[in-house]
C-alpha atoms as a PDB file:
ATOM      1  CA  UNK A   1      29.358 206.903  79.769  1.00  0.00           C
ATOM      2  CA  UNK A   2      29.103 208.456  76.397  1.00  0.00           C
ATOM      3  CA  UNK A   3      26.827 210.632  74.534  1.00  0.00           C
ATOM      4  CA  UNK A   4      25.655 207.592  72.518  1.00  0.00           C
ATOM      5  CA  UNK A   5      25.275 205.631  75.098  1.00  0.00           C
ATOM      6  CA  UNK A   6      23.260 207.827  77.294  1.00  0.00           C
ATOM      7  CA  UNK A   7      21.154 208.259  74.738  1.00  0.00           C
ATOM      8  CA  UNK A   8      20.376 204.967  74.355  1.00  0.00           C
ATOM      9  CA  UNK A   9      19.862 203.996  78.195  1.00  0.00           C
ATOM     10  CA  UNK A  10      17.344 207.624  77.585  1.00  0.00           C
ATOM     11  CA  UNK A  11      16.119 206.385  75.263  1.00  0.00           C
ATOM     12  CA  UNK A  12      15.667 202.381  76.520  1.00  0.00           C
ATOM     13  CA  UNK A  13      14.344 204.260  80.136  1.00  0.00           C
ATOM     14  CA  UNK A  14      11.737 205.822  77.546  1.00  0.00           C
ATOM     15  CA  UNK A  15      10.394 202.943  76.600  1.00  0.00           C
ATOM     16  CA  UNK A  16      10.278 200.911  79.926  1.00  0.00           C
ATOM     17  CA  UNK A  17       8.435 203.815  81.174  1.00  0.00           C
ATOM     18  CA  UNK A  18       5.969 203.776  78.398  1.00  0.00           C
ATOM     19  CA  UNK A  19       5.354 200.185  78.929  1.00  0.00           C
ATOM     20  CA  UNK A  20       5.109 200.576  82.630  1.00  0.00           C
ATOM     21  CA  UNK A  21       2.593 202.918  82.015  1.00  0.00           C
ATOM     22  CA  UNK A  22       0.745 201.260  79.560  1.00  0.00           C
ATOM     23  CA  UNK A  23       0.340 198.398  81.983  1.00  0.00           C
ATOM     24  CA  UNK A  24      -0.493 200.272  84.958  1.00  0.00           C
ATOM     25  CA  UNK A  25      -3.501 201.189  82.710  1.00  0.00           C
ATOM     26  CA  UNK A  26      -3.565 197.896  81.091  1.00  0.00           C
ATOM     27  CA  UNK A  27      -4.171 196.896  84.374  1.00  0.00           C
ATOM     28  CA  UNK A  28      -6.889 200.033  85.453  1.00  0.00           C
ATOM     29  CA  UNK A  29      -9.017 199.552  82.401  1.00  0.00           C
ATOM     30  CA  UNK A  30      -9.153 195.508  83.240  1.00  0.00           C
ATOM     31  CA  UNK A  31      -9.963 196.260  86.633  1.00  0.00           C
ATOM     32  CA  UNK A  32     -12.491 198.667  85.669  1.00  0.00           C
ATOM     33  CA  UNK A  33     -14.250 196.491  83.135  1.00  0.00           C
ATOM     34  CA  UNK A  34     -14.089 193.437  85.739  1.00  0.00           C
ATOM     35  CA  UNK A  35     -15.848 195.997  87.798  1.00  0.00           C
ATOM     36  CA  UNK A  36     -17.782 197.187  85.501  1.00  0.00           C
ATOM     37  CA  UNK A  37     -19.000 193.869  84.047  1.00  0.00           C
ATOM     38  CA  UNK A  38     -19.375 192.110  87.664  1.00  0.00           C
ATOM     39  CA  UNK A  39     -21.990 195.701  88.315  1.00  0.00           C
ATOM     40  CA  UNK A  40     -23.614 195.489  85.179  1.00  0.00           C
ATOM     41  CA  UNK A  41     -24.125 191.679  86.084  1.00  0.00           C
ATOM     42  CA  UNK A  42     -25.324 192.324  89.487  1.00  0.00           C
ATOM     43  CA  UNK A  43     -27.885 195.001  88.444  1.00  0.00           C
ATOM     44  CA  UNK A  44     -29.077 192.049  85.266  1.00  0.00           C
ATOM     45  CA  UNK A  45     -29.462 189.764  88.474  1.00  0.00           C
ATOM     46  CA  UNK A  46     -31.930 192.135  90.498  1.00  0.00           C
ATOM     47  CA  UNK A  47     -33.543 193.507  87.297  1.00  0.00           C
ATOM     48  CA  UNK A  48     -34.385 189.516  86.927  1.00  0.00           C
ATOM     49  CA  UNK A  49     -35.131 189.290  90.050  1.00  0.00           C
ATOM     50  CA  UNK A  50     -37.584 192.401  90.397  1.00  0.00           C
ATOM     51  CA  UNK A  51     -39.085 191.232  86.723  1.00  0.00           C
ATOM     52  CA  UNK A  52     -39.552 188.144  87.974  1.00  0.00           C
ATOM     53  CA  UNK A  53     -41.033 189.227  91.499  1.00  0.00           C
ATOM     54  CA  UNK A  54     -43.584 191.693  89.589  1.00  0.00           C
ATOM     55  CA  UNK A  55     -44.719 188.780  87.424  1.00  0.00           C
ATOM     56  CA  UNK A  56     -45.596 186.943  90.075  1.00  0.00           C
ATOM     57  CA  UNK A  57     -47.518 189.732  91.361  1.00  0.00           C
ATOM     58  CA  UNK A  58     -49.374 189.960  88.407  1.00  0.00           C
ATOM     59  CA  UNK A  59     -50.014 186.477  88.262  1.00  0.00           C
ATOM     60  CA  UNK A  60     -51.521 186.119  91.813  1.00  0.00           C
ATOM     61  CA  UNK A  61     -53.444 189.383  90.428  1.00  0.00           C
ATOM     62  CA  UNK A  62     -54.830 188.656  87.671  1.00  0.00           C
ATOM     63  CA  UNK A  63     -58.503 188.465  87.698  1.00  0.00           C
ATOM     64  CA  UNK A  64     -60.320 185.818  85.759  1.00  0.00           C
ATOM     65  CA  UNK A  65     -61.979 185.929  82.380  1.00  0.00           C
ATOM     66  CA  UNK A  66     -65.690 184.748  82.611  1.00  0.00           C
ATOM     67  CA  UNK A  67     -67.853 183.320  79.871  1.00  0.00           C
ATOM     68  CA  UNK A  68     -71.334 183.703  79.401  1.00  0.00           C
ATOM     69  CA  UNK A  69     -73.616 181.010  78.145  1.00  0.00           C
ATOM     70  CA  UNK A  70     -77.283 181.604  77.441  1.00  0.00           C
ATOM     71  CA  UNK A  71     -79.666 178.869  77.293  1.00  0.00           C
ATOM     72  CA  UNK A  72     -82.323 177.957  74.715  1.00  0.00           C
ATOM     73  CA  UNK A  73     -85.036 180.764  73.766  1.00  0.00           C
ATOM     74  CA  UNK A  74     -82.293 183.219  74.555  1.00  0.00           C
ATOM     75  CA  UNK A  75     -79.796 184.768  73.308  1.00  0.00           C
ATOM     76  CA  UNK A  76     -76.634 186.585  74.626  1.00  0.00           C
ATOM     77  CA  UNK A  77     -78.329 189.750  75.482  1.00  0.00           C
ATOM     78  CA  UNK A  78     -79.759 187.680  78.594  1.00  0.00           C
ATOM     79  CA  UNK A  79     -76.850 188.985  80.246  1.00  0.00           C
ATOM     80  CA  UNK A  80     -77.090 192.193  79.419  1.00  0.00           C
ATOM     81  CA  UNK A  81     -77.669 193.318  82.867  1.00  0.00           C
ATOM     82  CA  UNK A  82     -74.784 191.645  84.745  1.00  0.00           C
ATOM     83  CA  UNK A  83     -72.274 191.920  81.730  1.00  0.00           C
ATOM     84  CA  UNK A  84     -71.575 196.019  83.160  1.00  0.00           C
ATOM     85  CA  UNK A  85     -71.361 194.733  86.711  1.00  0.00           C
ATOM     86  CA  UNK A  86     -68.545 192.499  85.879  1.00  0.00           C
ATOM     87  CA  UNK A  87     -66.513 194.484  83.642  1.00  0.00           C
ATOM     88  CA  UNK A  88     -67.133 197.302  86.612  1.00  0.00           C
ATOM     89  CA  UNK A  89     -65.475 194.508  88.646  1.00  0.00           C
ATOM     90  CA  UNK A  90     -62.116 194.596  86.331  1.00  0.00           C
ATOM     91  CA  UNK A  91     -63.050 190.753  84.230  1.00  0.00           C
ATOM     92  CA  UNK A  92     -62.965 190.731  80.789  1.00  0.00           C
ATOM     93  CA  UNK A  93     -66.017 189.175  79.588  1.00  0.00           C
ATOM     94  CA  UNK A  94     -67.690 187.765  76.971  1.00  0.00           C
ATOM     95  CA  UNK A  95     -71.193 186.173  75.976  1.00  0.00           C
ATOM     96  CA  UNK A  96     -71.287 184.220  73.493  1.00  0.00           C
ATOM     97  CA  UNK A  97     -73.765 183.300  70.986  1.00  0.00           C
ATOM     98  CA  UNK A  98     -74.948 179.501  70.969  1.00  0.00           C
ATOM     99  CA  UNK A  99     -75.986 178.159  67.196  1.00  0.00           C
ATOM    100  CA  UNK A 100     -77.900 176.041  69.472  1.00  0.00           C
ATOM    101  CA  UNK A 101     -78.231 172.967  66.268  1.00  0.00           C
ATOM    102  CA  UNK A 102     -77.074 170.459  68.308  1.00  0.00           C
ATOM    103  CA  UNK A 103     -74.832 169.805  72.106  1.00  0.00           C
ATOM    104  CA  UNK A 104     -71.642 169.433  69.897  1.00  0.00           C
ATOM    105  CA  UNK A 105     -71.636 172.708  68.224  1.00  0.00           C
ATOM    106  CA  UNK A 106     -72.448 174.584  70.962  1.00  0.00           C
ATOM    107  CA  UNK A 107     -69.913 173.086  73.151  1.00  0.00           C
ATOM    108  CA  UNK A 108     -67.412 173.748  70.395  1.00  0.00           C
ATOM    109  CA  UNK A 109     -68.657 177.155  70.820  1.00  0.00           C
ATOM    110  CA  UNK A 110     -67.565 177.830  73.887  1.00  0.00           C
ATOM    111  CA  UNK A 111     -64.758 176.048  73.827  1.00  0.00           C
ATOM    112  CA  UNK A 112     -63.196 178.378  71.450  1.00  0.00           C
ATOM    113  CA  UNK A 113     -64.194 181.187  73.547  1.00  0.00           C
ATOM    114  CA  UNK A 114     -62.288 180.164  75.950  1.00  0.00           C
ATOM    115  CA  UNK A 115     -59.500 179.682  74.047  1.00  0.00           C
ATOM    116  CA  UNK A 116     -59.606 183.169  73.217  1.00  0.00           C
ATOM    117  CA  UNK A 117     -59.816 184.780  76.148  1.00  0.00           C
ATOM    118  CA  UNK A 118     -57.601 181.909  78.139  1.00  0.00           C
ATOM    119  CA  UNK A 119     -57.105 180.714  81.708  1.00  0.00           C
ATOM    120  CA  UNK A 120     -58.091 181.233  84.365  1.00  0.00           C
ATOM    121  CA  UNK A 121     -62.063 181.822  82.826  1.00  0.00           C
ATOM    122  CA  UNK A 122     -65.069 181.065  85.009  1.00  0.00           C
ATOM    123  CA  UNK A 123     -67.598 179.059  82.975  1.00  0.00           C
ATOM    124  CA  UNK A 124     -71.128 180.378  83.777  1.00  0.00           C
ATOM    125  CA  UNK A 125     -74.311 178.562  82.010  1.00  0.00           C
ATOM    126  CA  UNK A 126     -77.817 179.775  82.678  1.00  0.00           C
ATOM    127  CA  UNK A 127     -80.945 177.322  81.810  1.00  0.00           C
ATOM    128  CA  UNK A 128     -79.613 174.566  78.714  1.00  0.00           C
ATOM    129  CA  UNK A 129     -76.283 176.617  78.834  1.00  0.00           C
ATOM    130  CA  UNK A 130     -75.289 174.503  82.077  1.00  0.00           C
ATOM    131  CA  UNK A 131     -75.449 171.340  79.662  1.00  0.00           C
ATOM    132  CA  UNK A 132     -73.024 173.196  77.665  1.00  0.00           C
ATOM    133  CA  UNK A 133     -70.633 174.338  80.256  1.00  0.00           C
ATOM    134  CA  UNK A 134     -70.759 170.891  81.897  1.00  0.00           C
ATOM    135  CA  UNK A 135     -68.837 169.458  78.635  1.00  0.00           C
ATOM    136  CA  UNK A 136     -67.532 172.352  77.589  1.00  0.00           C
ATOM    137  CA  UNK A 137     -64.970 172.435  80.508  1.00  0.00           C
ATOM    138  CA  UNK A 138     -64.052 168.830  81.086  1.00  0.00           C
ATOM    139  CA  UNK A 139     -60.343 168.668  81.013  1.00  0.00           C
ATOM    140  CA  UNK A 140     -60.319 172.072  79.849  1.00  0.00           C
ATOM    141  CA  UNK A 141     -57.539 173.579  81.712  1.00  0.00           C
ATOM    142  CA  UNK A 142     -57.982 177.094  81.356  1.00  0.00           C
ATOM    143  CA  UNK A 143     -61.506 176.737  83.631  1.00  0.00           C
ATOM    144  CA  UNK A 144     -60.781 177.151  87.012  1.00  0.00           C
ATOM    145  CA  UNK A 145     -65.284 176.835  88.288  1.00  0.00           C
ATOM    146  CA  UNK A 146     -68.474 176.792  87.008  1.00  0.00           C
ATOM    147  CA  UNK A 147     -71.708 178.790  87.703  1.00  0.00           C
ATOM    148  CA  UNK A 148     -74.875 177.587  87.365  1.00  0.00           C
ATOM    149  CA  UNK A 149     -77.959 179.677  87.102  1.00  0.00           C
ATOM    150  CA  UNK A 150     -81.559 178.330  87.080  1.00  0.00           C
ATOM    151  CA  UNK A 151     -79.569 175.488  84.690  1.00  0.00           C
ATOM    152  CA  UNK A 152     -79.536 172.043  84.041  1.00  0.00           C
ATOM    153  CA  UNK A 153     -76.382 169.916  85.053  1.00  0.00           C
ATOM    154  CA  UNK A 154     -76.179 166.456  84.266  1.00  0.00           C
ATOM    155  CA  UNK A 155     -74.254 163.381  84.593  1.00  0.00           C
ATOM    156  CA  UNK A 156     -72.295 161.066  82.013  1.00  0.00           C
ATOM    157  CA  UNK A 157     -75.188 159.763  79.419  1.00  0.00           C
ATOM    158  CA  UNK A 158     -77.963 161.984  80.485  1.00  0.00           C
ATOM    159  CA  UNK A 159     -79.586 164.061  78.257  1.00  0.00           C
ATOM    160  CA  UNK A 160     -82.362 166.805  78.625  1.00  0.00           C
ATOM    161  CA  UNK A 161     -85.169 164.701  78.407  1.00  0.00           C
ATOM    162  CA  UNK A 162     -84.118 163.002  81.097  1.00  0.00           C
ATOM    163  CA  UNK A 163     -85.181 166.112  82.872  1.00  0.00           C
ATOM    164  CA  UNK A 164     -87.728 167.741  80.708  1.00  0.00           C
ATOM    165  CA  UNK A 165     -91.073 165.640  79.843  1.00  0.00           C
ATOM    166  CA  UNK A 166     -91.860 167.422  76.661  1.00  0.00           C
ATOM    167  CA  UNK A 167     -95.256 165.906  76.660  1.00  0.00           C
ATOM    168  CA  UNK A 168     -95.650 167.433  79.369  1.00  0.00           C
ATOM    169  CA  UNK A 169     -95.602 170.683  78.887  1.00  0.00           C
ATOM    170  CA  UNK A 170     -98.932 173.333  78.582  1.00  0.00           C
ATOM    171  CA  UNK A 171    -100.151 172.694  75.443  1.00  0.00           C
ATOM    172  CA  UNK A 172     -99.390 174.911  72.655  1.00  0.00           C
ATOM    173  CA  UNK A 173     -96.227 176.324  74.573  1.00  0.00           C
ATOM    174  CA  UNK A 174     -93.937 175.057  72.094  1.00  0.00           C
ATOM    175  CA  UNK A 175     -93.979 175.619  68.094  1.00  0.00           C
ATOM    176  CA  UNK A 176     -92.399 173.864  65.930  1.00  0.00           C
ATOM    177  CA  UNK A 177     -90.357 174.960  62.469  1.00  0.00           C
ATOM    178  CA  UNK A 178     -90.339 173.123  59.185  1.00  0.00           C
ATOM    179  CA  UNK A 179     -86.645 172.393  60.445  1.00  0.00           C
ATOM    180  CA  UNK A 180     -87.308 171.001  63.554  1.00  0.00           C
ATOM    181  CA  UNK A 181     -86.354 173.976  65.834  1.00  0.00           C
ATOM    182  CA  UNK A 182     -88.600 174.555  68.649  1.00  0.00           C
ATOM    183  CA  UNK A 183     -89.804 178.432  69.929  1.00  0.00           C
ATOM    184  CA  UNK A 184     -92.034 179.401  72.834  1.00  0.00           C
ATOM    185  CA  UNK A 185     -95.207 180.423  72.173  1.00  0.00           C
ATOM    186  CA  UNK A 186     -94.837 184.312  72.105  1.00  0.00           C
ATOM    187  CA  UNK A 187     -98.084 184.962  73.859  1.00  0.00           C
ATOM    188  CA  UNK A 188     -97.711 182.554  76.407  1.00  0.00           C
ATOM    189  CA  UNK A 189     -93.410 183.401  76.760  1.00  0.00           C
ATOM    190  CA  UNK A 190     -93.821 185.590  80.042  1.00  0.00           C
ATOM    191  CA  UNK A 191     -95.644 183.440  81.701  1.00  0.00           C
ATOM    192  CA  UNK A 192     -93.686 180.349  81.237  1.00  0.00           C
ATOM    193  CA  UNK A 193     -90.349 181.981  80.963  1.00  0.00           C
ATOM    194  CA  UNK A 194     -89.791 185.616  82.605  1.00  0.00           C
ATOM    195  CA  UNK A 195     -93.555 186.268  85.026  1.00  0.00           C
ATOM    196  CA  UNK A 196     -91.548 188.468  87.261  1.00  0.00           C
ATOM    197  CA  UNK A 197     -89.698 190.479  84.036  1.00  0.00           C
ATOM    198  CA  UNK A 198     -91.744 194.185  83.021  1.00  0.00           C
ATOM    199  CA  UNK A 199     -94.216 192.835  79.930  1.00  0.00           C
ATOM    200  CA  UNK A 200     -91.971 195.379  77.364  1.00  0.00           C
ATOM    201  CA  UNK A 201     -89.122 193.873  78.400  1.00  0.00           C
ATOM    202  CA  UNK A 202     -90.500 189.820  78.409  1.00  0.00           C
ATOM    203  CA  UNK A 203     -92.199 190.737  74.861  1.00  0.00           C
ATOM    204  CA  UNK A 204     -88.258 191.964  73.525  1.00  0.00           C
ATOM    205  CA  UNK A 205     -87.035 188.773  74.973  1.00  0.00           C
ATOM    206  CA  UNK A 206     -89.918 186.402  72.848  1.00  0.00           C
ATOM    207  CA  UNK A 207     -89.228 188.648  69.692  1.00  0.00           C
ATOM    208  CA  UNK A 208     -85.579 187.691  70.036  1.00  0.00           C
ATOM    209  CA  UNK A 209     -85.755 184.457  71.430  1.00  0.00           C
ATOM    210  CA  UNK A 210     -83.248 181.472  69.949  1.00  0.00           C
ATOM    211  CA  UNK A 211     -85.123 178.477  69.032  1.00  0.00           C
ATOM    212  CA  UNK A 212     -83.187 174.993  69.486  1.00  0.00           C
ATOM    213  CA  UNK A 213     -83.095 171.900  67.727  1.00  0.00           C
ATOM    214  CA  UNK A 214     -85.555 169.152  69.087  1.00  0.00           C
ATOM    215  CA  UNK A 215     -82.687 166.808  68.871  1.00  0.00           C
ATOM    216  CA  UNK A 216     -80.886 168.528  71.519  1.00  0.00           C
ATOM    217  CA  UNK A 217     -83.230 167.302  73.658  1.00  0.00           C
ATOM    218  CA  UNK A 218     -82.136 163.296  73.364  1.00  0.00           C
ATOM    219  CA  UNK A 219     -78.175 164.038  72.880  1.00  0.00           C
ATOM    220  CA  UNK A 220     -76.765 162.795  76.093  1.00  0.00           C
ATOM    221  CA  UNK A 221     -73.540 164.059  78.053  1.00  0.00           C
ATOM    222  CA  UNK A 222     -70.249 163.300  78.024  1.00  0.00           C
ATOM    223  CA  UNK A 223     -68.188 163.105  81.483  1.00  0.00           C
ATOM    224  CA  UNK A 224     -69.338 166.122  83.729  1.00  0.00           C
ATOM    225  CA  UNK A 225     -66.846 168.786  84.428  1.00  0.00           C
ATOM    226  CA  UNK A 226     -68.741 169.709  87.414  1.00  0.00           C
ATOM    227  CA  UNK A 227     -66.885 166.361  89.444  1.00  0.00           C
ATOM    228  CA  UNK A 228     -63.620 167.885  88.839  1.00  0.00           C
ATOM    229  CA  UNK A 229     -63.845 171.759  89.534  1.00  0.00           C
ATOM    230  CA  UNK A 230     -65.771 173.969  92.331  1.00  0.00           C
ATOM    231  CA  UNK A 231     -69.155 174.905  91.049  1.00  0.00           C
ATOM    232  CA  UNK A 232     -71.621 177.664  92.503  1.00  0.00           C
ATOM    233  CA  UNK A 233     -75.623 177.007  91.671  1.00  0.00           C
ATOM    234  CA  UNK A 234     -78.183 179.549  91.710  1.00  0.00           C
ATOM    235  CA  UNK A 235     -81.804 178.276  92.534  1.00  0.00           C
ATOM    236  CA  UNK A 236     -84.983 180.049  91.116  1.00  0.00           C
ATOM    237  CA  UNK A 237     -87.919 179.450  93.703  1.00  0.00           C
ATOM    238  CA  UNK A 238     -90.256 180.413  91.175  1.00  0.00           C
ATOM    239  CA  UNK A 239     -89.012 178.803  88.033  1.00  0.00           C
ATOM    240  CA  UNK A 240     -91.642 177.044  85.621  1.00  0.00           C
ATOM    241  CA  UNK A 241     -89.212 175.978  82.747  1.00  0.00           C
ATOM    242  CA  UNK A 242     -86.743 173.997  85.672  1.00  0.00           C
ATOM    243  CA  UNK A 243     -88.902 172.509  88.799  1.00  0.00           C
ATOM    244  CA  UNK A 244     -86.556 174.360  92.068  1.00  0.00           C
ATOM    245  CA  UNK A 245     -86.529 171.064  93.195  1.00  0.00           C
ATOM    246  CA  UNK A 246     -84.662 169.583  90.466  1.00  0.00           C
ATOM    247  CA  UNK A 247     -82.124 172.647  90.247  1.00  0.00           C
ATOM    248  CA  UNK A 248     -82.001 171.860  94.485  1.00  0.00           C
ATOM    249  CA  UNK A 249     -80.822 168.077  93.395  1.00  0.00           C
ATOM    250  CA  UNK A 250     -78.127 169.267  91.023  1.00  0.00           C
ATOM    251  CA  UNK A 251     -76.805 171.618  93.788  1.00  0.00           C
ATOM    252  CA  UNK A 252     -76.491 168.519  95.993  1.00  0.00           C
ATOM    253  CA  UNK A 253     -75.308 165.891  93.278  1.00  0.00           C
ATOM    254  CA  UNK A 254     -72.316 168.850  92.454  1.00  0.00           C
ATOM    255  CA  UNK A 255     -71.966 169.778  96.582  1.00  0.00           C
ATOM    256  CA  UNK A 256     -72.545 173.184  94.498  1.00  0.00           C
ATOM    257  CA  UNK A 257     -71.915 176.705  96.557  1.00  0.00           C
ATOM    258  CA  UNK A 258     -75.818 177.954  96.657  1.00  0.00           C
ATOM    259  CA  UNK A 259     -78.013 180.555  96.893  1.00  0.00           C
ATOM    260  CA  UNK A 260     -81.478 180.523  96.111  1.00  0.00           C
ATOM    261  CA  UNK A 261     -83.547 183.671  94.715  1.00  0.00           C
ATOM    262  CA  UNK A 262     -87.181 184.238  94.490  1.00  0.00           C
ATOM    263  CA  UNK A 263     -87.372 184.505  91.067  1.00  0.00           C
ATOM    264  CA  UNK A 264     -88.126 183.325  87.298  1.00  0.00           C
ATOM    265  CA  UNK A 265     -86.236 180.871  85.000  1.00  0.00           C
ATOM    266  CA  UNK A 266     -84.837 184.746  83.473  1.00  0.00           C
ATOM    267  CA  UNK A 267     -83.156 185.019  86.974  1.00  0.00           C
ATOM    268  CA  UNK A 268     -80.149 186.803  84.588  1.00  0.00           C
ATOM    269  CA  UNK A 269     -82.846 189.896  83.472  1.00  0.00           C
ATOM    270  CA  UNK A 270     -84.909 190.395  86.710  1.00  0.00           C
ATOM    271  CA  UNK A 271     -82.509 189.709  89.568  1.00  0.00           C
ATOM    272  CA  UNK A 272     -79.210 190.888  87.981  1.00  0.00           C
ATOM    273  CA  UNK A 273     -77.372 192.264  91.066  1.00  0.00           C
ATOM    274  CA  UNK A 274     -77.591 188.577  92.568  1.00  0.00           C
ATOM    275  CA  UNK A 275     -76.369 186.642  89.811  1.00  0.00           C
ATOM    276  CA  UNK A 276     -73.915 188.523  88.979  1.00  0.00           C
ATOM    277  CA  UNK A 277     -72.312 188.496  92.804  1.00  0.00           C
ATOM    278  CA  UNK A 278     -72.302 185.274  92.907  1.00  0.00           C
ATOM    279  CA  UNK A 279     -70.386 185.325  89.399  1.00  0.00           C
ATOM    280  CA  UNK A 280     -68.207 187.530  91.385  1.00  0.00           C
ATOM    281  CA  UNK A 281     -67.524 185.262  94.500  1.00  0.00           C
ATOM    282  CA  UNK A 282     -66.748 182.323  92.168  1.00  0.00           C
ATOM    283  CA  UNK A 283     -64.037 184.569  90.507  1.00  0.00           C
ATOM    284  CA  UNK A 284     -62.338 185.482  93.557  1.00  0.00           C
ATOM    285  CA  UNK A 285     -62.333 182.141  95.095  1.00  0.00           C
ATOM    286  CA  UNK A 286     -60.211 181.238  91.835  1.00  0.00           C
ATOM    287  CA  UNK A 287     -58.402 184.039  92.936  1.00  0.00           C
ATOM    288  CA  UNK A 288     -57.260 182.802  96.353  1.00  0.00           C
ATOM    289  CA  UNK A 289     -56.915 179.432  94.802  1.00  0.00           C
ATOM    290  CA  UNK A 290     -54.352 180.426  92.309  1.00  0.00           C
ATOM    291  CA  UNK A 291     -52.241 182.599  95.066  1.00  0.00           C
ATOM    292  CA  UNK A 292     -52.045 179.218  97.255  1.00  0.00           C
ATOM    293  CA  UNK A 293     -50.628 177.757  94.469  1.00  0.00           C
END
């Protein structure tokens, strides 16, 4: 062979070599990004899996929002003993503030509450508010119960006066505005209202007292939420605003979860520690029914 041609078989080995080499790596770096992809995919696939696992945990964890509805001749500060023991219990709360002009603003009211705050919420309604909550949460999926305290709970087309003879009551108890919203009588409020409440704290509660509309009292209900959702009652044995045996008859018309408390129609301000357990038990029995599901 001669110089020139040795060269060029050199030079021709040269370059298979190259390419040899170039596909061995060719090869190595495929292999590795096949590798490195299918690793990268698996670790995607348990991060997805672990994200999806610890969602679900926090799902079946999540404690439910609660919503606070004051009656008439209150306002929300009539929770402002059990409002610290819930929110010392983990559930965001609120209390909201009825205009208390008529049923269909105030069920508007807490209807956007509980948009705000979302699902699950446990409606509670003390006194007129469990008119509220009654309409308030029909078909509203975000409630998962409703608690009743010393309330009113009614069926499609009744209304208040179907409960409440307003001739009937002591004379002079209510006073009427120019407008047509009705107050209690501040000197005869603790005895009708709140007999077992300190006198400072019953006087506070007629100085701050939310009159409502008389109409209210002849606007009927719509379809009761109560048929479709687990409610808990609370019974005051010594309420003069609600006879205790018409709060017993709404706990059996509802096949309401009771308990029943030896106290005034302001069960929320003198036996706090009560209502607001049985607030609790509600919320965790929406709890356990949102893990089964």
């Amino acid at each position: 062979m001669n110089f020139e041609n040795r060269h060029k078989a050199i030079r021709y080995a040269g370059v298979a070599a190259v390419v040899a080499a170039a596909a061995l790596l060719g090869g190595y770096f495929l292999l590795s990004s096949n590798s490195n992809v299918e690793q990268a995919t698996a670790q995607d696939s348990g991060q997805t899996e672990t994200d999806e696992g610890e969602q679900a945990e926090a799902d079946s964890n999540m404690k439910p929002n609660i919503v606070l509805v004051h009656g008439a001749w209150a306002d929300g500060s009539s929770w402002g003993k059990v409002i610290p023991i819930l929110e010392g219990a983990g559930h965001r709360v609120i209390a909201v503030q009825l205009p208390l002009h008529s049923l269909a603003d105030d069920v508007d009211t807490v209807k956007r509450a509980v948009a705000l705050v979302g699902g699950p919420t446990i409606l509670v309604g003390h006194s007129y508010g469990g008119f509220v909550i009654t309409n308030a949460a029909y078909n509203n999926e975000n409630v998962a119960g409703l608690v009743y305290v010393a309330a009113f709970a009614p069926d499609e087309g009744q209304s208040l006066s179907d409960f409440v003879d307003v001739a009937q009551l002591p004379k002079g108890l209510l006073v009427p505005d120019s407008a047509g919203f009705l107050y209690i009588n501040s000197t005869q409020f603790m005895q009708a209202f709140a007999q077992d409440v300190n006198s400072t704290e019953a006087g506070i509660m007629a100085t701050v007292q939310k009159p409502i509309h008389q109409s209210i009292f002849t606007q009927k209900s719509g379809p009761p939420a109560w048929k479709h959702l687990p409610t808990w009652y609370q019974v005051s044995n010594n309420d003069r605003m609600i006879p205790p045996d018409a709060e017993r008859q709404f706990v059996k018309q509802m096949n309401a979860t009771m308990i029943s408390v030896d106290a005034s129609h302001a069960s929320t301000v003198s036996h706090p520690t009560e209502i607001a357990q049985l607030i609790l038990n509600a919320t965790e029995a929406a709890m356990q029914k949102s893990t089964v599901r």
